[in-house]
Each structure stands twice: as C-alpha cells, then as structure tokens.
N, C-alpha and C. Protein backbone atom coordinates (compact mmCIF):
# COMPACT_ATOMS: atom_id res chain seq x y z
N UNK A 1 -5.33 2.70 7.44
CA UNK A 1 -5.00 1.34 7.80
C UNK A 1 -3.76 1.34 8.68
N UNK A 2 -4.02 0.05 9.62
CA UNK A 2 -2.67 0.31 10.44
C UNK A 2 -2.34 -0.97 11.41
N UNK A 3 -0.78 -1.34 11.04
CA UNK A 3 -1.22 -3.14 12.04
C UNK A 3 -1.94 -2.90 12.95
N UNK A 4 -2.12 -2.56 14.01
CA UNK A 4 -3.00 -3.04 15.31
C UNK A 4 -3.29 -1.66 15.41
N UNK A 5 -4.73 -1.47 16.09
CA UNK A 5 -5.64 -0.69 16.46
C UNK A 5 -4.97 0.41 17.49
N UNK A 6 -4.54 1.85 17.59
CA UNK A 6 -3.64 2.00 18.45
C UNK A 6 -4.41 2.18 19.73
N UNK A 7 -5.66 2.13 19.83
CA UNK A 7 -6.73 2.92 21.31
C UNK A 7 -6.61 1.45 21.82
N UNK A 8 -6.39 0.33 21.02
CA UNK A 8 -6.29 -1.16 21.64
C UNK A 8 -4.91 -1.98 22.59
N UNK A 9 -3.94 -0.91 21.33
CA UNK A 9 -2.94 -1.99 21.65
C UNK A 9 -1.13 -0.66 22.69
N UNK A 10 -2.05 0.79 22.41
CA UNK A 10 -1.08 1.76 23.07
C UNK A 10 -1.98 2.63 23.63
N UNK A 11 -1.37 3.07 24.89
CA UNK A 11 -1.97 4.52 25.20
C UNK A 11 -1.71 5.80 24.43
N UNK A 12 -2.25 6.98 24.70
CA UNK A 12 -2.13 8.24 24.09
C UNK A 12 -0.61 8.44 24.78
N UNK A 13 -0.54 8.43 25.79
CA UNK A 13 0.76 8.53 26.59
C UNK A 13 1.91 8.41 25.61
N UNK A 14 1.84 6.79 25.08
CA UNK A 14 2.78 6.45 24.08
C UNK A 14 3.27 7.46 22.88
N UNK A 15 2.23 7.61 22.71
CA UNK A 15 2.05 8.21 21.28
C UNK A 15 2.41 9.84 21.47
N UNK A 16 2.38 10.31 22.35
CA UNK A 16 2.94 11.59 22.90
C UNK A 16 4.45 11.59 22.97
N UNK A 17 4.77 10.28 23.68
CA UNK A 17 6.20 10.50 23.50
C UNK A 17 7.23 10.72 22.07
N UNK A 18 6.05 9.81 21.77
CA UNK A 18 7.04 9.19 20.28
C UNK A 18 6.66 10.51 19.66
N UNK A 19 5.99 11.37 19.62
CA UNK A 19 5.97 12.71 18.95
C UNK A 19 6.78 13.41 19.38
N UNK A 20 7.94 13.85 20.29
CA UNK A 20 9.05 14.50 20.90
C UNK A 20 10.51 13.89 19.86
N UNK A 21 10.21 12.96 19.37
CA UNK A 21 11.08 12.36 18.31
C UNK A 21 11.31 13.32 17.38
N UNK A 22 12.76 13.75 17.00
CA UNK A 22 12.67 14.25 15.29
C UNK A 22 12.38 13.58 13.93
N UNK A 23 12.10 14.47 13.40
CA UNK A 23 11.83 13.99 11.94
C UNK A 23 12.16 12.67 11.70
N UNK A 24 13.59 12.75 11.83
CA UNK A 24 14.22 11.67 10.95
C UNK A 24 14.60 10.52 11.48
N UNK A 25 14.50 9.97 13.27
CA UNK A 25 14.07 9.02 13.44
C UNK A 25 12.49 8.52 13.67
N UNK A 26 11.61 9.51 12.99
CA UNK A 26 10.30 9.31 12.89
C UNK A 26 10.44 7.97 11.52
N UNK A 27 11.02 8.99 10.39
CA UNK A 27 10.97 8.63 9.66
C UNK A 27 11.48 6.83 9.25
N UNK A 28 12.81 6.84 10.12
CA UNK A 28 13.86 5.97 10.42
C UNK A 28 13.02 4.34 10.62
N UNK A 29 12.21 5.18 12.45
CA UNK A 29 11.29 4.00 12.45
C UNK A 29 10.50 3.20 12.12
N UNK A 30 9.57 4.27 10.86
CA UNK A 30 8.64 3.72 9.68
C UNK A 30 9.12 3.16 9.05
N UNK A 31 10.19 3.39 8.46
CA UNK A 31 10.98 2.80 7.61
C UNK A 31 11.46 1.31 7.26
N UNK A 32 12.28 1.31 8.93
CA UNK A 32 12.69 -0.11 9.34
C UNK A 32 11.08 -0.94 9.75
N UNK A 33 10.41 -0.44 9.95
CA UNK A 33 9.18 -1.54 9.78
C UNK A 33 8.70 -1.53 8.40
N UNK A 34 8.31 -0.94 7.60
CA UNK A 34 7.73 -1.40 6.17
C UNK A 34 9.15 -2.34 6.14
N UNK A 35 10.56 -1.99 6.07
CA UNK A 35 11.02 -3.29 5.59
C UNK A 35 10.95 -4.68 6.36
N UNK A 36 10.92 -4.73 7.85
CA UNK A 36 10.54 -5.62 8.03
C UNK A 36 9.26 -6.35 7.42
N UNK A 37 8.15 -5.98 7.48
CA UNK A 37 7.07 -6.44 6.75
C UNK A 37 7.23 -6.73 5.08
N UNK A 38 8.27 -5.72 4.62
CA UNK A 38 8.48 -6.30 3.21
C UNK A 38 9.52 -7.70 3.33
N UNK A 39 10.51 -8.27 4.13
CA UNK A 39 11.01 -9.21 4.43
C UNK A 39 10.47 -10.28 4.60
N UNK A 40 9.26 -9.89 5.88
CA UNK A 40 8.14 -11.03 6.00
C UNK A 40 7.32 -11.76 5.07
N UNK A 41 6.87 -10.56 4.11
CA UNK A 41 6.20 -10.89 2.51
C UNK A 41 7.24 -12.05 2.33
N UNK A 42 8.50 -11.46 2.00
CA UNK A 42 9.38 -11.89 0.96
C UNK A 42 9.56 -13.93 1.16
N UNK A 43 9.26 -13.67 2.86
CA UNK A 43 10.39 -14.92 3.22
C UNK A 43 9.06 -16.21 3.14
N UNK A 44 7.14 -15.61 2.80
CA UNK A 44 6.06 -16.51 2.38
C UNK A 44 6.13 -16.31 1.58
N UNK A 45 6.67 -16.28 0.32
CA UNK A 45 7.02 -15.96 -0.84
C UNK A 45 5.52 -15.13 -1.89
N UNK A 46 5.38 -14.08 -0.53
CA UNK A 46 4.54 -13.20 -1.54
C UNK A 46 5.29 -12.29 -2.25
N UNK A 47 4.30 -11.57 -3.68
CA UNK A 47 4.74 -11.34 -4.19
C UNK A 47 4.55 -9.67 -4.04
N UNK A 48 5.99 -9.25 -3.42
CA UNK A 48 5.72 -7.77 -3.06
C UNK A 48 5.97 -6.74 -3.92
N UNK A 49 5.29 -5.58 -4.18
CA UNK A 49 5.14 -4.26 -4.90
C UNK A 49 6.27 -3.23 -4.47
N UNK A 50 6.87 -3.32 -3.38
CA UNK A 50 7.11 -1.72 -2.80
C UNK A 50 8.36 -1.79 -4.07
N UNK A 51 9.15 -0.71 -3.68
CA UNK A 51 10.43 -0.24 -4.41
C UNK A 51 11.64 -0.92 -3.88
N UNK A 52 12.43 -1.16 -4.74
CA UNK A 52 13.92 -2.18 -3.95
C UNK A 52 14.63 -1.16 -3.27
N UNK A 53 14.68 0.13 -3.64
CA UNK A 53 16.07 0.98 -2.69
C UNK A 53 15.24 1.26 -1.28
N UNK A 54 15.51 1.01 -0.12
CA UNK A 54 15.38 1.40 0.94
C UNK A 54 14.92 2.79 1.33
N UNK A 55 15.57 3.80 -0.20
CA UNK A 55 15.63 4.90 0.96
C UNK A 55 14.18 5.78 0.01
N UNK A 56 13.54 4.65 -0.82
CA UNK A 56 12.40 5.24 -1.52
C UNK A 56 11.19 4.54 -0.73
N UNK A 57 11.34 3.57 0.55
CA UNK A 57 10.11 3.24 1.39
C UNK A 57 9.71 4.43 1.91
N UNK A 58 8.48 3.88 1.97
CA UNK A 58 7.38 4.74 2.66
C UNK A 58 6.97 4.32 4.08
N UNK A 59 5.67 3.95 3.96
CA UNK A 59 4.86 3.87 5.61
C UNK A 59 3.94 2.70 5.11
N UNK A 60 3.99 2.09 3.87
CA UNK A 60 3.25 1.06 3.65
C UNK A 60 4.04 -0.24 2.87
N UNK A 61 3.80 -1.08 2.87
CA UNK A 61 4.02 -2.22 1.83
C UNK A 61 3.16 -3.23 2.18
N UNK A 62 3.02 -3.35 0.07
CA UNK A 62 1.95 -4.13 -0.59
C UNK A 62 2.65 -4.94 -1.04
N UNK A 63 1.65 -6.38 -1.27
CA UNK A 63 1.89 -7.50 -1.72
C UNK A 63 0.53 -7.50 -3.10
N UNK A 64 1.02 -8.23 -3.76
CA UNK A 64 -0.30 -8.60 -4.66
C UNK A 64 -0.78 -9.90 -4.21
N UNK A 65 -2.41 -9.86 -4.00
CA UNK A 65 -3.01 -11.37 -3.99
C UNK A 65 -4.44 -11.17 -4.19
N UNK A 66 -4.61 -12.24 -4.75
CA UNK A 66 -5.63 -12.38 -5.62
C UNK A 66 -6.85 -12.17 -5.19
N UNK A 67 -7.56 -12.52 -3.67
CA UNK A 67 -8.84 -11.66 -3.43
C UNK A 67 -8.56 -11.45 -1.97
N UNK A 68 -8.14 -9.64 -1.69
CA UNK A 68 -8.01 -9.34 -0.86
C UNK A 68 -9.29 -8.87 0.06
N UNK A 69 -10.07 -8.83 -0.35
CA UNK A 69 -10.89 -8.99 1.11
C UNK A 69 -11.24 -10.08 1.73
N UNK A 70 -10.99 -11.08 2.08
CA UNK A 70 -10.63 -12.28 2.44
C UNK A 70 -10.00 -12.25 3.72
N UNK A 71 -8.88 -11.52 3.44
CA UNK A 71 -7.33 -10.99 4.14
C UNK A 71 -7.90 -10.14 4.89
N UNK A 72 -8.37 -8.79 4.48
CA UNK A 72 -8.78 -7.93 5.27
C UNK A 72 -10.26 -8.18 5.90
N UNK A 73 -10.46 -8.78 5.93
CA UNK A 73 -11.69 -9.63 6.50
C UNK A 73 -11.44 -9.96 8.01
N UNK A 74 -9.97 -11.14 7.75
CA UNK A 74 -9.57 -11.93 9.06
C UNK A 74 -8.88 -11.24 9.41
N UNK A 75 -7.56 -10.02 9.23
CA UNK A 75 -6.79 -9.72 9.84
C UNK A 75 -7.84 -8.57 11.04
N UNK A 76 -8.77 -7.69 10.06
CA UNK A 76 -9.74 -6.95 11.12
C UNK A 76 -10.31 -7.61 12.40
N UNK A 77 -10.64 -9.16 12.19
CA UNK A 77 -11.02 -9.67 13.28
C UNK A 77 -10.25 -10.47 14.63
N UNK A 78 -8.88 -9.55 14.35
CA UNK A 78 -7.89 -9.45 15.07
C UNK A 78 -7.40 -8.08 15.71
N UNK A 79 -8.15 -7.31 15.27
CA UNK A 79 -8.51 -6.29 15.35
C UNK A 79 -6.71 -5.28 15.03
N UNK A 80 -6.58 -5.70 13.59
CA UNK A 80 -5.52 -5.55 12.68
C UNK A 80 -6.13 -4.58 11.86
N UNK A 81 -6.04 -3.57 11.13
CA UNK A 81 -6.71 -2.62 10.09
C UNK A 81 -5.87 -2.36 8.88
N UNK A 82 -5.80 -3.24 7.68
CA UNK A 82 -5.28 -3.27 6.29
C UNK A 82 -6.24 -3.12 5.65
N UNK A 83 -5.38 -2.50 4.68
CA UNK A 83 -6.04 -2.26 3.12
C UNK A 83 -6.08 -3.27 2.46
N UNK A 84 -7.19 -3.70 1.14
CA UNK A 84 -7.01 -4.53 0.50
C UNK A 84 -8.24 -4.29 -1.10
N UNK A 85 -7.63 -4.12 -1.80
CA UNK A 85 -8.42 -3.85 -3.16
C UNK A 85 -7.56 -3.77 -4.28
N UNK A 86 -8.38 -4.27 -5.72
CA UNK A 86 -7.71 -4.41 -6.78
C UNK A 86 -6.15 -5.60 -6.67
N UNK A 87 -6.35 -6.31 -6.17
CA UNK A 87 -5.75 -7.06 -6.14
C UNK A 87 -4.16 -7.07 -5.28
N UNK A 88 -4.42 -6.69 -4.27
CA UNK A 88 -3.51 -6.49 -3.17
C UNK A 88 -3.78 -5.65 -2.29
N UNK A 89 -2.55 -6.05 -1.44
CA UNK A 89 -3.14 -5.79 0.15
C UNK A 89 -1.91 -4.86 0.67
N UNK A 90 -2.49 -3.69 1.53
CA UNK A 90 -1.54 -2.34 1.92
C UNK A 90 -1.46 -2.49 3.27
N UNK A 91 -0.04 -2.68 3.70
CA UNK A 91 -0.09 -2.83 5.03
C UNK A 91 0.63 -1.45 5.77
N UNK A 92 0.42 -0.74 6.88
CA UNK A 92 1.15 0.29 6.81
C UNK A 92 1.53 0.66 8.30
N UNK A 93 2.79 1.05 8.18
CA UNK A 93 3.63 1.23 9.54
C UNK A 93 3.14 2.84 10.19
N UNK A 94 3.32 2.56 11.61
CA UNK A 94 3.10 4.44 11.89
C UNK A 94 3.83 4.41 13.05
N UNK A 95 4.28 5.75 13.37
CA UNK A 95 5.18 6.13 14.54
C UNK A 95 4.60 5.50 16.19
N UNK A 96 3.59 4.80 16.00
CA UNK A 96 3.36 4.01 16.91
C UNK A 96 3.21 2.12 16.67
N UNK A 97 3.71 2.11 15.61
CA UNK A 97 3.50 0.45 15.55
C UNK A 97 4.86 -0.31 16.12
N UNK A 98 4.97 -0.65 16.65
CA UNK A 98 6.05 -1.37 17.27
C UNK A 98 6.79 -3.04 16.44
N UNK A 99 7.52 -3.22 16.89
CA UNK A 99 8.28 -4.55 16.39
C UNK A 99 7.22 -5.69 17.04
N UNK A 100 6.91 -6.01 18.19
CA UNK A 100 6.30 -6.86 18.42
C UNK A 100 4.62 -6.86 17.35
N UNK A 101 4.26 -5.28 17.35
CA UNK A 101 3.02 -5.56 16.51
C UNK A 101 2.84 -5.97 15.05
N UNK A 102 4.56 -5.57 14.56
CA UNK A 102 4.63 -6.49 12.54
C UNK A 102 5.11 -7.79 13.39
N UNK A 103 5.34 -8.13 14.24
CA UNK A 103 5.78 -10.15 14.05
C UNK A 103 4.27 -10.28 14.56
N UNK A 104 3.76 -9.84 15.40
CA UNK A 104 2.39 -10.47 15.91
C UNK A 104 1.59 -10.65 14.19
N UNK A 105 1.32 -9.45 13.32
CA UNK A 105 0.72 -9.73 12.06
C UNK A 105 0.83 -10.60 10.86
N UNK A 106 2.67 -10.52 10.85
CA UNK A 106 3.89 -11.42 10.27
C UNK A 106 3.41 -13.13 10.48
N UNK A 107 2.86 -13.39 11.89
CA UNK A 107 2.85 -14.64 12.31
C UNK A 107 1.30 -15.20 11.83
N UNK A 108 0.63 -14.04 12.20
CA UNK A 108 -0.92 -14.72 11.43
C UNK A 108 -1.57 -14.51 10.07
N UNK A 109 -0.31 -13.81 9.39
CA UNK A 109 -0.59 -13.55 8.14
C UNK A 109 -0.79 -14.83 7.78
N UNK A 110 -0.37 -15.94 7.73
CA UNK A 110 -0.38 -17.13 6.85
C UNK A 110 -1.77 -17.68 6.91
N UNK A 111 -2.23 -17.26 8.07
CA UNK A 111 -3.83 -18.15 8.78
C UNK A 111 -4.64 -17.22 7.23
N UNK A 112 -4.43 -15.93 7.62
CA UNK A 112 -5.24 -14.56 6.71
C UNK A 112 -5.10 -15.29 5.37
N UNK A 113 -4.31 -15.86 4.79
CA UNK A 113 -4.13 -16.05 3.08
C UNK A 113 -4.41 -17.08 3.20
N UNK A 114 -5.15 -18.31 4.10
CA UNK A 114 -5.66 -19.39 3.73
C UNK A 114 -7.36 -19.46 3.80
C-alpha cells in the first residue's frame, strides 16, 4: 500500500535519485510523513494506533474505523493504494511519497469516511 500510485504520480528518474540518499535521511523522510498523516488522523479526530514516541514510527500509520473497505474502496479510485481490514485502515509512507501527496490524501480523506 502506498498514498499515490508511484508509475502515476513520479518517474523512475525520481525514485533513482532519492535512492543516492543515506540511510538515515531515508529513514528521516518516512518518518516525518507517517507523522504528518498521524497529525492529520489526529486533527479529524480519528482514532489513531501508531506509537506516541516519534522515534518508534515506522512507514505506516493506522487509524481504527469501523468498515474499512469502504475507505479503501474510494481512496483506490483516486488511484490512492491503502490498506484496510479488521477494523482499520494502514496508510503508508515510502521514500517516494512526497508532502504534497499526504495533504492531497489528508484533504480527501474526509469524502473516504463518509
């Protein structure tokens, strides 16, 4: 799973570069996006799963809601790719998702949960 489709929304080009990156602003970048997206949860007052210390994020954050394929239904037909089962939904950052692509998801999440 992954906000936006990357053959849609980046070239390979991109994604080459961002592999010349070390580790640890690989890591850095994933990072600061799951928390943005955990912020975004926070501020529709979903109810989010990940871990509170920062430095135990990963490359995903989940929210719990009640029938997630619904969600992953509409966000795919945005051509968005989340997880969603057992009662929440996995959203997940990668060394190519950009800031504009968590506010673009951030913004139509609300349409997705209605």
């Amino acid at each position: 799973d992954g906000i936006r489709d990357v053959e849609r929304s980046r070239g390979l080009g991109d994604v080459y570069k961002r592999q010349q990156y070390s580790s640890e602003a690989i890591c850095n970048h994933v990072r600061t996006g799951t928390q943005s997206l955990i912020n975004g949860f926070k501020k529709i007052g979903l109810d989010v799963m990940n871990p509170g210390n920062k430095h135990e994020l990963a490359g995903n954050a989940t929210f719990l809601y009640s029938n997630p394929r619904i969600v992953v239904d509409k966000a795919r037909r945005d051509n968005i790719y989340i997880w969603g089962d057992n009662s929440r939904i996995r959203v997940s950052t990668h060394i190519f998702t950009t800031n504009d692509d968590i506010n673009y998801f951030l913004n139509r999440l609300p349409a997705y949960l209605s």
